[in-house]
PDB file of N, CA and C in Angstrom:
ATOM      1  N   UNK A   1       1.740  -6.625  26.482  1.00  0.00           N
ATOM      2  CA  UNK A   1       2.125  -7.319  25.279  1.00  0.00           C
ATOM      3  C   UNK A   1       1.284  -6.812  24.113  1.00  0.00           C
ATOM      4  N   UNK A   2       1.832  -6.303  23.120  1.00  0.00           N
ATOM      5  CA  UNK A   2       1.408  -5.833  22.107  1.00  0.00           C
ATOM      6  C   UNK A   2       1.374  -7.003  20.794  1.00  0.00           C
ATOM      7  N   UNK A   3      -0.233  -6.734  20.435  1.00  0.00           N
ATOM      8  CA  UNK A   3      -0.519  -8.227  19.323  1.00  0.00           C
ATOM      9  C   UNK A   3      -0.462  -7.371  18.301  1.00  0.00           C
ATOM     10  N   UNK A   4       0.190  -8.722  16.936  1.00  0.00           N
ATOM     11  CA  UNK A   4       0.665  -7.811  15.915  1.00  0.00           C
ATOM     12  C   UNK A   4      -0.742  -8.290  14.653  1.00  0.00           C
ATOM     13  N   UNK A   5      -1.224  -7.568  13.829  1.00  0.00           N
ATOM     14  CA  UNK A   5      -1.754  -7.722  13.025  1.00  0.00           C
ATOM     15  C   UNK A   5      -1.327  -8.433  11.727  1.00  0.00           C
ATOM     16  N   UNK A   6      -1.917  -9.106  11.284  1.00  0.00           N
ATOM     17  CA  UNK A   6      -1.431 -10.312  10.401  1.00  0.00           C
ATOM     18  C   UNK A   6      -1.279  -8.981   8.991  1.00  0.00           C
ATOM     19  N   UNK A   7      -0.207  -9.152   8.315  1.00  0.00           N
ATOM     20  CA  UNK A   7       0.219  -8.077   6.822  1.00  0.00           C
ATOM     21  C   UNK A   7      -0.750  -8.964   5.848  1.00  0.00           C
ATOM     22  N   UNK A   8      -1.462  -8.039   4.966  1.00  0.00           N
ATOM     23  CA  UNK A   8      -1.857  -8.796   4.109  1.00  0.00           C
ATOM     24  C   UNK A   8      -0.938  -8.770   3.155  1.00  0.00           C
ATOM     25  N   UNK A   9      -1.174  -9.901   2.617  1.00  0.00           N
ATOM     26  CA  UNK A   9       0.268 -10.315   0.950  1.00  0.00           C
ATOM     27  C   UNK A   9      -0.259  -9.709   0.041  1.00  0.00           C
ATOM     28  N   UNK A  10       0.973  -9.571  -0.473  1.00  0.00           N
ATOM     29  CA  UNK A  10       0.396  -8.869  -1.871  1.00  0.00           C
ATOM     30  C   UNK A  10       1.108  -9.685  -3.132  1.00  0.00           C
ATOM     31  N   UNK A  11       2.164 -11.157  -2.510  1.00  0.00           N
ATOM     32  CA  UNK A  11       2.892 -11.249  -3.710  1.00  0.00           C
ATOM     33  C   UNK A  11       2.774 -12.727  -3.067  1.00  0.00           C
ATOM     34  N   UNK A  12       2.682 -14.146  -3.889  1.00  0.00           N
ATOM     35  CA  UNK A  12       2.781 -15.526  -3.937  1.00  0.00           C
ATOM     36  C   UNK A  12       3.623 -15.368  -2.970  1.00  0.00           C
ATOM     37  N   UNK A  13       3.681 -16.066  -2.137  1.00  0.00           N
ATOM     38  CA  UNK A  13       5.029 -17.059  -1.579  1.00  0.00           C
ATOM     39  C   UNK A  13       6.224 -17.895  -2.617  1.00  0.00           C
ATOM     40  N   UNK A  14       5.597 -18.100  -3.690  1.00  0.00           N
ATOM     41  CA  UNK A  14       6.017 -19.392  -4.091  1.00  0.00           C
ATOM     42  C   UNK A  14       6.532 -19.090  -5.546  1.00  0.00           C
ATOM     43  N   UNK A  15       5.975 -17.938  -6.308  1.00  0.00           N
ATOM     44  CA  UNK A  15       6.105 -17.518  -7.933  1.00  0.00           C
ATOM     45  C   UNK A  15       6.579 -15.783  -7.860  1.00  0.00           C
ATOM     46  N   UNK A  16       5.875 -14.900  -6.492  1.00  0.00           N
ATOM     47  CA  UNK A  16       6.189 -14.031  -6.679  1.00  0.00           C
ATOM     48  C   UNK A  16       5.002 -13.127  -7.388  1.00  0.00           C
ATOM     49  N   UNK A  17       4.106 -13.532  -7.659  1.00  0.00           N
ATOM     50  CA  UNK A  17       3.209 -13.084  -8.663  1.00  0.00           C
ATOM     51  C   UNK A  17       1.967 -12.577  -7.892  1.00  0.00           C
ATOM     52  N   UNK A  18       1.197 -11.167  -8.295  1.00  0.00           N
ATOM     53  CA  UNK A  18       0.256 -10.722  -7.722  1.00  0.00           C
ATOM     54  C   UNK A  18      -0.793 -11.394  -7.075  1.00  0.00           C
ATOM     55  N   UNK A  19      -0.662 -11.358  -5.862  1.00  0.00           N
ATOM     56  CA  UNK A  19      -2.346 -11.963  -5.453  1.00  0.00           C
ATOM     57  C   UNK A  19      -3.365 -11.123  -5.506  1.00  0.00           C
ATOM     58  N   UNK A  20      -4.573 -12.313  -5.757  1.00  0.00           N
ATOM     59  CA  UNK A  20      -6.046 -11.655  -6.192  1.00  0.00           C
ATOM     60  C   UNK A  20      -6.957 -12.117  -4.998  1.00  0.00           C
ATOM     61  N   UNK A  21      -7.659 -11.461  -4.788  1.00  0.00           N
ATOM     62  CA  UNK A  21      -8.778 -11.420  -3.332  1.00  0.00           C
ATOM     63  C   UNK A  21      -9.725 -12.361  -3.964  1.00  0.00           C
ATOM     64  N   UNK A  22      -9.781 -13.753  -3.504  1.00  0.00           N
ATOM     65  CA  UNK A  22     -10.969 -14.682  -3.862  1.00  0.00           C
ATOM     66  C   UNK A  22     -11.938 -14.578  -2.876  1.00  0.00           C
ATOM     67  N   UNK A  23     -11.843 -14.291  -1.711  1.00  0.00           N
ATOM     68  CA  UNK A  23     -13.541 -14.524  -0.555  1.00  0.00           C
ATOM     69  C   UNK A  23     -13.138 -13.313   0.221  1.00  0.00           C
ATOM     70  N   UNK A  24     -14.355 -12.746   0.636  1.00  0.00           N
ATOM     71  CA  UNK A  24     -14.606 -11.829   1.900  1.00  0.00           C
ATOM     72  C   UNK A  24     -15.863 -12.426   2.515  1.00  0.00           C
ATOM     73  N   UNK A  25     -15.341 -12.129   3.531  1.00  0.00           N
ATOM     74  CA  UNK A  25     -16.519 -12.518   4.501  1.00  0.00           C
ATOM     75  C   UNK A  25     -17.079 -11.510   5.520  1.00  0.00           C
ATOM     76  N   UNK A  26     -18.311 -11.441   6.127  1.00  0.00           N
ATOM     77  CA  UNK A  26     -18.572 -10.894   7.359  1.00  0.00           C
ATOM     78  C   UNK A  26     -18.802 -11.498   8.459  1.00  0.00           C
ATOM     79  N   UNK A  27     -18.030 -10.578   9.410  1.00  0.00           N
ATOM     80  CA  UNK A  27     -17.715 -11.286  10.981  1.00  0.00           C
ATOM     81  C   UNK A  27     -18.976 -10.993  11.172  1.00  0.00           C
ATOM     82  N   UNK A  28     -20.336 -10.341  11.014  1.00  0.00           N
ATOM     83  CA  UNK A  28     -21.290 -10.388  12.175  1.00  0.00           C
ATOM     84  C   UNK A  28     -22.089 -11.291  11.667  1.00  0.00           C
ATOM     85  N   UNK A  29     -22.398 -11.371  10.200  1.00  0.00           N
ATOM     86  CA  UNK A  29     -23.354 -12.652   9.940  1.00  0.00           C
ATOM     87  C   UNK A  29     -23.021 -14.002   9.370  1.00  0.00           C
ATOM     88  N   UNK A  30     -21.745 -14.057   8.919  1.00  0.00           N
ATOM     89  CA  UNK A  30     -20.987 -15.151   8.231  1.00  0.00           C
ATOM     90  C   UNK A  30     -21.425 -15.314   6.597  1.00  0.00           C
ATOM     91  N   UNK A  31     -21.463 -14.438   6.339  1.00  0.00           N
ATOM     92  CA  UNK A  31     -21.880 -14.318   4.904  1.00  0.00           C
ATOM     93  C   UNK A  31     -20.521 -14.204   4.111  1.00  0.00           C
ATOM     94  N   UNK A  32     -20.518 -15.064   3.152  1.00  0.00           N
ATOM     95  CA  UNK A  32     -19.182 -15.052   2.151  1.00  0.00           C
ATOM     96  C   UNK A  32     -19.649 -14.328   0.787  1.00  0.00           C
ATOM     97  N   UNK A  33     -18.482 -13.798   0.232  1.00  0.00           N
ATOM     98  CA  UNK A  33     -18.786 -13.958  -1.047  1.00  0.00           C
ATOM     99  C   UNK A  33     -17.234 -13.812  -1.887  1.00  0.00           C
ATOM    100  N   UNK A  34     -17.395 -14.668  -3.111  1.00  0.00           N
ATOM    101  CA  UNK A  34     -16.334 -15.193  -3.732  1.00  0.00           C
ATOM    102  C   UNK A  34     -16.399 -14.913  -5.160  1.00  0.00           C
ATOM    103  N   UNK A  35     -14.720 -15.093  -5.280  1.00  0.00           N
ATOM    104  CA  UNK A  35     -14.892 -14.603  -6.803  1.00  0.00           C
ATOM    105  C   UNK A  35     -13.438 -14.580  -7.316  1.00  0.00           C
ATOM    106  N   UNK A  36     -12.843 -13.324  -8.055  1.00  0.00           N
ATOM    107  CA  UNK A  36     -11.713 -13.223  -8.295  1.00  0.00           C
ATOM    108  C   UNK A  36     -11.733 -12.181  -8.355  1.00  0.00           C
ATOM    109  N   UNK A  37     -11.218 -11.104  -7.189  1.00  0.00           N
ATOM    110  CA  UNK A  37     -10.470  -9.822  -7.815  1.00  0.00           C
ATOM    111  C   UNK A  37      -9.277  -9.241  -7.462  1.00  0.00           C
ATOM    112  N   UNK A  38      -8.852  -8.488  -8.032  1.00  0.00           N
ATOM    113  CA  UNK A  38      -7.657  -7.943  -8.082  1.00  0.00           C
ATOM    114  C   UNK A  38      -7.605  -6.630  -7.322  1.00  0.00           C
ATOM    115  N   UNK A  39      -6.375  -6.692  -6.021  1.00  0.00           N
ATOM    116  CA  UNK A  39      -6.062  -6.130  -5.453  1.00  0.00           C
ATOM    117  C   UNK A  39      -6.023  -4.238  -5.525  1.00  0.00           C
ATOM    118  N   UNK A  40      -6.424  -3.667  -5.058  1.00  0.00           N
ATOM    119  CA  UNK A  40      -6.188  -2.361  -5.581  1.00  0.00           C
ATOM    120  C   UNK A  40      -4.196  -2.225  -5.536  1.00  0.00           C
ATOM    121  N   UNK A  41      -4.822  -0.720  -6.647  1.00  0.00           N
ATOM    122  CA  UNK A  41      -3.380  -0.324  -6.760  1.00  0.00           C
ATOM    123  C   UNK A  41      -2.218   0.143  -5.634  1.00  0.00           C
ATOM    124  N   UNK A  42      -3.045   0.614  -4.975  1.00  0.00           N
ATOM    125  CA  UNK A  42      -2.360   1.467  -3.704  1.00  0.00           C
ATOM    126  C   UNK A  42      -1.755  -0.355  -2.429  1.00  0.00           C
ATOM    127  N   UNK A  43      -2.995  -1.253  -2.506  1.00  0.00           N
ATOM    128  CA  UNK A  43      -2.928  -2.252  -1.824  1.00  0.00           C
ATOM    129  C   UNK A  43      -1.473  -3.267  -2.776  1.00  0.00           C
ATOM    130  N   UNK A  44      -1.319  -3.212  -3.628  1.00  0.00           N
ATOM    131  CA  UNK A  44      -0.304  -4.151  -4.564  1.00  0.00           C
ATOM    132  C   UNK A  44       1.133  -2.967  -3.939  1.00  0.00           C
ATOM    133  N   UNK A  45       1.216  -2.109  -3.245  1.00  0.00           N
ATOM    134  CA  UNK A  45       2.880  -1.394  -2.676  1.00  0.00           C
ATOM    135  C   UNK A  45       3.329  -1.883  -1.509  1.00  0.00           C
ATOM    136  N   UNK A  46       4.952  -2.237  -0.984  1.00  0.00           N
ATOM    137  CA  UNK A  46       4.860  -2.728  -0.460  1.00  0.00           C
ATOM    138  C   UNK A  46       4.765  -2.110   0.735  1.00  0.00           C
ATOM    139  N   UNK A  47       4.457  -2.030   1.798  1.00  0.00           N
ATOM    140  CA  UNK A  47       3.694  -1.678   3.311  1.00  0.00           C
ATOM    141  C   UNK A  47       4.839  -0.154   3.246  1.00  0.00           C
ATOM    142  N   UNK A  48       5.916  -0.319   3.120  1.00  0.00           N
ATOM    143  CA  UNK A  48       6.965   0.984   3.201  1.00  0.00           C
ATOM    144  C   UNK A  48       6.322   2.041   2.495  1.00  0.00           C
ATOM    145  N   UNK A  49       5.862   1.200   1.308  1.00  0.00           N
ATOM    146  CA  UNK A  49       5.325   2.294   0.178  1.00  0.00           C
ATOM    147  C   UNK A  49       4.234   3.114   0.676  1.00  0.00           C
ATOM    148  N   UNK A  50       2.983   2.136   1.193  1.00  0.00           N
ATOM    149  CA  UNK A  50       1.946   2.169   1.887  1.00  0.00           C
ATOM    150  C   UNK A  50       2.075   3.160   3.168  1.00  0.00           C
ATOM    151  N   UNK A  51       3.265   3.212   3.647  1.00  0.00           N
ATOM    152  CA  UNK A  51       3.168   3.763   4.906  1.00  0.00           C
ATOM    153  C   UNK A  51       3.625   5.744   4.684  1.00  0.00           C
ATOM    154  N   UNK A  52       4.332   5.477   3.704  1.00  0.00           N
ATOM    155  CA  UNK A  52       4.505   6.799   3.169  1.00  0.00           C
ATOM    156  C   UNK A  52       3.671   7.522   2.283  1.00  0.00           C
ATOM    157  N   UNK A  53       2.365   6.940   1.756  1.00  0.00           N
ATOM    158  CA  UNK A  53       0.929   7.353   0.935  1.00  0.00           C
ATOM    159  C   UNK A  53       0.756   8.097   2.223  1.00  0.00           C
ATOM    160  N   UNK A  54       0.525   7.286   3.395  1.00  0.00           N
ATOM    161  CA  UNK A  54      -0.457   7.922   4.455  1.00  0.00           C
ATOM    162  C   UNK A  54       0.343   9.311   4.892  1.00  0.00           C
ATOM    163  N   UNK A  55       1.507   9.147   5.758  1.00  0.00           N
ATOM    164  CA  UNK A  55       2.212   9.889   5.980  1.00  0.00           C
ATOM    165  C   UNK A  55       2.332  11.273   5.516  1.00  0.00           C
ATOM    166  N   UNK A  56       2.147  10.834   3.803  1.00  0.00           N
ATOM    167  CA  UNK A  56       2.124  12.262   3.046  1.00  0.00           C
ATOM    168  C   UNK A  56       1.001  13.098   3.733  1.00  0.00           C
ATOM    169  N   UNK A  57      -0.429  12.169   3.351  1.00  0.00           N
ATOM    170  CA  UNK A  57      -1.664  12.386   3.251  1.00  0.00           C
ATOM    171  C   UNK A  57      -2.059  13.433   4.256  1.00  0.00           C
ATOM    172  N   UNK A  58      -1.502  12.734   5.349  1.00  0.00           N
ATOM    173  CA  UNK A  58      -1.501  13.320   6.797  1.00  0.00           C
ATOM    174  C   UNK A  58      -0.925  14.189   7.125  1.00  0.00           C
ATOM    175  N   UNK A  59      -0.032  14.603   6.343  1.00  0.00           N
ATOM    176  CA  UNK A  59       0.794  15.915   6.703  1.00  0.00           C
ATOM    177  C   UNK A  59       0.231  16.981   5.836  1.00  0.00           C
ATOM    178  N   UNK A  60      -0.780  16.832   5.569  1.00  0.00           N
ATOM    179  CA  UNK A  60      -1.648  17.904   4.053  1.00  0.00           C
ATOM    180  C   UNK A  60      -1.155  17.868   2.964  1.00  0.00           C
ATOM    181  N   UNK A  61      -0.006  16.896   2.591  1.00  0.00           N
ATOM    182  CA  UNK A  61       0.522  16.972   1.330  1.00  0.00           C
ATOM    183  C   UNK A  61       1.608  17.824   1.220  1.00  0.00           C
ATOM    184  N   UNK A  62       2.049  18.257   1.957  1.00  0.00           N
ATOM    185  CA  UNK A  62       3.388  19.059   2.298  1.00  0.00           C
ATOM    186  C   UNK A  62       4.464  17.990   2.298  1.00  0.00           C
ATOM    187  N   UNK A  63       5.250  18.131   1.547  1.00  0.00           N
ATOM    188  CA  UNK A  63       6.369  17.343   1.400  1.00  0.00           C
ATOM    189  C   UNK A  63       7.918  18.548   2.415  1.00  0.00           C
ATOM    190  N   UNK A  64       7.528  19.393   2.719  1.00  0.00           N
ATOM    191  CA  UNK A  64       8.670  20.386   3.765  1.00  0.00           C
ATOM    192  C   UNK A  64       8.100  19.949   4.946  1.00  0.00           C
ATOM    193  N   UNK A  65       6.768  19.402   4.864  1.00  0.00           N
ATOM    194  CA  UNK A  65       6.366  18.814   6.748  1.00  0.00           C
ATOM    195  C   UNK A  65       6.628  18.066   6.379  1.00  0.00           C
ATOM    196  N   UNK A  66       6.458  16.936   5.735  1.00  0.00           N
ATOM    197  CA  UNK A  66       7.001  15.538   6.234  1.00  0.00           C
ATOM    198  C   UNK A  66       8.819  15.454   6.130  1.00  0.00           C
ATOM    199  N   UNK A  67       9.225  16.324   5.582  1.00  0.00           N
ATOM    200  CA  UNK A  67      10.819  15.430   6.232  1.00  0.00           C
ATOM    201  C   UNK A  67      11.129  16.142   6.953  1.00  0.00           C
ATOM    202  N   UNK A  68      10.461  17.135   7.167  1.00  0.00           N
ATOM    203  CA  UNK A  68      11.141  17.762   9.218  1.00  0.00           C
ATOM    204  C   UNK A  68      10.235  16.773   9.670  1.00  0.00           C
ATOM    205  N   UNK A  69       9.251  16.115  10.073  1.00  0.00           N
ATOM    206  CA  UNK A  69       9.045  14.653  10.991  1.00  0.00           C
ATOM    207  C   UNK A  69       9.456  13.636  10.814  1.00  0.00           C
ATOM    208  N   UNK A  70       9.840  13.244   9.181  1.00  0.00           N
ATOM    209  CA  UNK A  70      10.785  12.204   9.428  1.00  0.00           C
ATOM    210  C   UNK A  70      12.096  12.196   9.472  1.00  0.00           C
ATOM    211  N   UNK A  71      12.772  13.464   9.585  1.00  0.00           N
ATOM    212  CA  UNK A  71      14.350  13.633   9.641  1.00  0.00           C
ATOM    213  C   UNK A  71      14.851  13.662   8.285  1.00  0.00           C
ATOM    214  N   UNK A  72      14.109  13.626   6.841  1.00  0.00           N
ATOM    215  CA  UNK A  72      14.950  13.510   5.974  1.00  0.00           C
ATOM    216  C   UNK A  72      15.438  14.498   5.206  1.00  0.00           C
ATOM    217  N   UNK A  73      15.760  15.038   4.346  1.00  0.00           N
ATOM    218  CA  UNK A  73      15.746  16.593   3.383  1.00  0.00           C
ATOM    219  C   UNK A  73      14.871  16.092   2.551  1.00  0.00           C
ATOM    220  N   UNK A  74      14.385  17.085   2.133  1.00  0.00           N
ATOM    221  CA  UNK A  74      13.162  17.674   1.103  1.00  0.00           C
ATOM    222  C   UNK A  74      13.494  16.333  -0.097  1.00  0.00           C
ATOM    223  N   UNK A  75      14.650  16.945  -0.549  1.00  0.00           N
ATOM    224  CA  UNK A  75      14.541  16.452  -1.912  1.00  0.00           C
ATOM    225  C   UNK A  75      14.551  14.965  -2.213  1.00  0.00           C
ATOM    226  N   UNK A  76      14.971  14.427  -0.618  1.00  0.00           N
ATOM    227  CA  UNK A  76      15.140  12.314  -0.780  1.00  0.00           C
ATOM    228  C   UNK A  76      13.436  12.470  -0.148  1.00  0.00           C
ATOM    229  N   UNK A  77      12.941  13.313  -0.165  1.00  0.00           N
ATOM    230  CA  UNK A  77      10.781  12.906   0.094  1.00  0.00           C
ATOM    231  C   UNK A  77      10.465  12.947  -1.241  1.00  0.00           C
ATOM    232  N   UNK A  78      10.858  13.915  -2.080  1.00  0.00           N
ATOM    233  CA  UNK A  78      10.600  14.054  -3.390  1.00  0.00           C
ATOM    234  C   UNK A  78      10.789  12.914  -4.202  1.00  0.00           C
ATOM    235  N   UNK A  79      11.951  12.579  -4.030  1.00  0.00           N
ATOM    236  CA  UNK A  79      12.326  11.511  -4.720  1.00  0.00           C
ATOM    237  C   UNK A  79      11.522  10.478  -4.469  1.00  0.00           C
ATOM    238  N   UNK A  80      11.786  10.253  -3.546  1.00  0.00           N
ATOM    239  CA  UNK A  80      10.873   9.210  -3.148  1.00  0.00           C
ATOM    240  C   UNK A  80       9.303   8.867  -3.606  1.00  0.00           C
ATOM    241  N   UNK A  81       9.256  10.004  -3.458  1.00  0.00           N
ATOM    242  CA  UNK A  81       7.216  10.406  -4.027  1.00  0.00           C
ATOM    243  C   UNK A  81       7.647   9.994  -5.322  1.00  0.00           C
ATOM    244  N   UNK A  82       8.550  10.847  -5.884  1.00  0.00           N
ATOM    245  CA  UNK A  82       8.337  10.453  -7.273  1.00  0.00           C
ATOM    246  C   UNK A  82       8.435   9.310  -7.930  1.00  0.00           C
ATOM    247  N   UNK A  83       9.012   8.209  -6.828  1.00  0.00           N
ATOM    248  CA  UNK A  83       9.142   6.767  -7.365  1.00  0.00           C
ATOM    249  C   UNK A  83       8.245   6.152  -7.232  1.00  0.00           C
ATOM    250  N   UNK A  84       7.095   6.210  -5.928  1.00  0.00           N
ATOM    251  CA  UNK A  84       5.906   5.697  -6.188  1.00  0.00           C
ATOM    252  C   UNK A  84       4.798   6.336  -6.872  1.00  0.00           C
ATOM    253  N   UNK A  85       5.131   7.655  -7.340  1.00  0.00           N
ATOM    254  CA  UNK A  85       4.181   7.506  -8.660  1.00  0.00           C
ATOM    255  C   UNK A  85       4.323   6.925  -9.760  1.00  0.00           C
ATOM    256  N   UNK A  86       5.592   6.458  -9.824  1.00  0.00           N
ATOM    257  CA  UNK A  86       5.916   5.898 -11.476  1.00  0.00           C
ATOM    258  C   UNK A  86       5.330   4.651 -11.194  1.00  0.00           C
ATOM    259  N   UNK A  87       5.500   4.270  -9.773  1.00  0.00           N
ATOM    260  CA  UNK A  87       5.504   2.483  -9.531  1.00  0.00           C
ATOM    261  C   UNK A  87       4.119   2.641  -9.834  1.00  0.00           C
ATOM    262  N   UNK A  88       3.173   3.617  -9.502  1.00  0.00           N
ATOM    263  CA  UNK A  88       2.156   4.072  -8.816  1.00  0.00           C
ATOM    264  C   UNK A  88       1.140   3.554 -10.734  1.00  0.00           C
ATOM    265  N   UNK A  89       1.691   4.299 -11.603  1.00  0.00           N
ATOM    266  CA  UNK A  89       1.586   4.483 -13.117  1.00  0.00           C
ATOM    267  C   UNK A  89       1.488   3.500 -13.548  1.00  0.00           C
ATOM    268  N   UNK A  90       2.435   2.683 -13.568  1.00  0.00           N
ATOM    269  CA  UNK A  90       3.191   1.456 -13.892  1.00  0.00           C
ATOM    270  C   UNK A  90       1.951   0.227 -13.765  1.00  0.00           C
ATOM    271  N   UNK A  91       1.671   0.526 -12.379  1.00  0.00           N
ATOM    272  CA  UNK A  91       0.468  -0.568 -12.000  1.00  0.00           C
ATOM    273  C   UNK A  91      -0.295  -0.462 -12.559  1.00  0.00           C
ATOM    274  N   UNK A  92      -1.180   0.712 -12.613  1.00  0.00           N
ATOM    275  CA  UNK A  92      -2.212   1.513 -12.935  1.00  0.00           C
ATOM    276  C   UNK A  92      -2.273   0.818 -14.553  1.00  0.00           C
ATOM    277  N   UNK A  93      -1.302   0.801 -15.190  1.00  0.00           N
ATOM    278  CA  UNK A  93      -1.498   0.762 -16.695  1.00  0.00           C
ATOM    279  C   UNK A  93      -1.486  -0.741 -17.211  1.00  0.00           C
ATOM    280  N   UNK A  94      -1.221  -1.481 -15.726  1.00  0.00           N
ATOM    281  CA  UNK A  94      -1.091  -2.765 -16.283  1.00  0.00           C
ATOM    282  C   UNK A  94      -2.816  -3.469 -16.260  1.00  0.00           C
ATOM    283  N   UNK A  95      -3.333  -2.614 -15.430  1.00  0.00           N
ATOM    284  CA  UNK A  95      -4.644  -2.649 -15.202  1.00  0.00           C
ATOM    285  C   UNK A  95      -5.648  -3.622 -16.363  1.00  0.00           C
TER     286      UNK A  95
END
């Protein structure tokens, strides 16, 4: 049986609206600390988005290796890239 890891949110339940990281803690000494911050940029995409950052990353940045492993043509990886850089921008500037 395979246990699934809890997704972290990136968006309200309830408004839709960015969540911000109020506490971290450490598991070995129980030390908190609190506050308000805001999610990184790469962390605010949603997990699809997220999963294709890595993907790239991992393939050396070759966009002709990654869609011979993921089955797609070149130019729907491109595209694609190119939409999360705008999304990528977009965030970035709301900063």
């Amino acid at each position: 049986m395979q246990i699934k890891t809890p997704k972290l949110p990136i968006a309200c339940p309830s408004c839709q609206e960015s969540l911000h990281v109020s506490q971290l803690s450490c598991p070995a000494c129980s030390t908190q600390v609190s506050g308000n911050y805001p999610l990184p940029v790469l962390l605010r995409l949603p997990a699809d988005e997220q999963a294709f950052i890595l993907q790239f990353f991992l393939s050396g940045g070759s966009l002709k290796e990654m869609a011979s492993q993921i089955g797609i043509s070149y130019p729907t990886v491109r595209n694609r890239l190119d939409d999360i850089i705008e999304k990528v921008k977009q965030l970035s500037s709301e900063e």
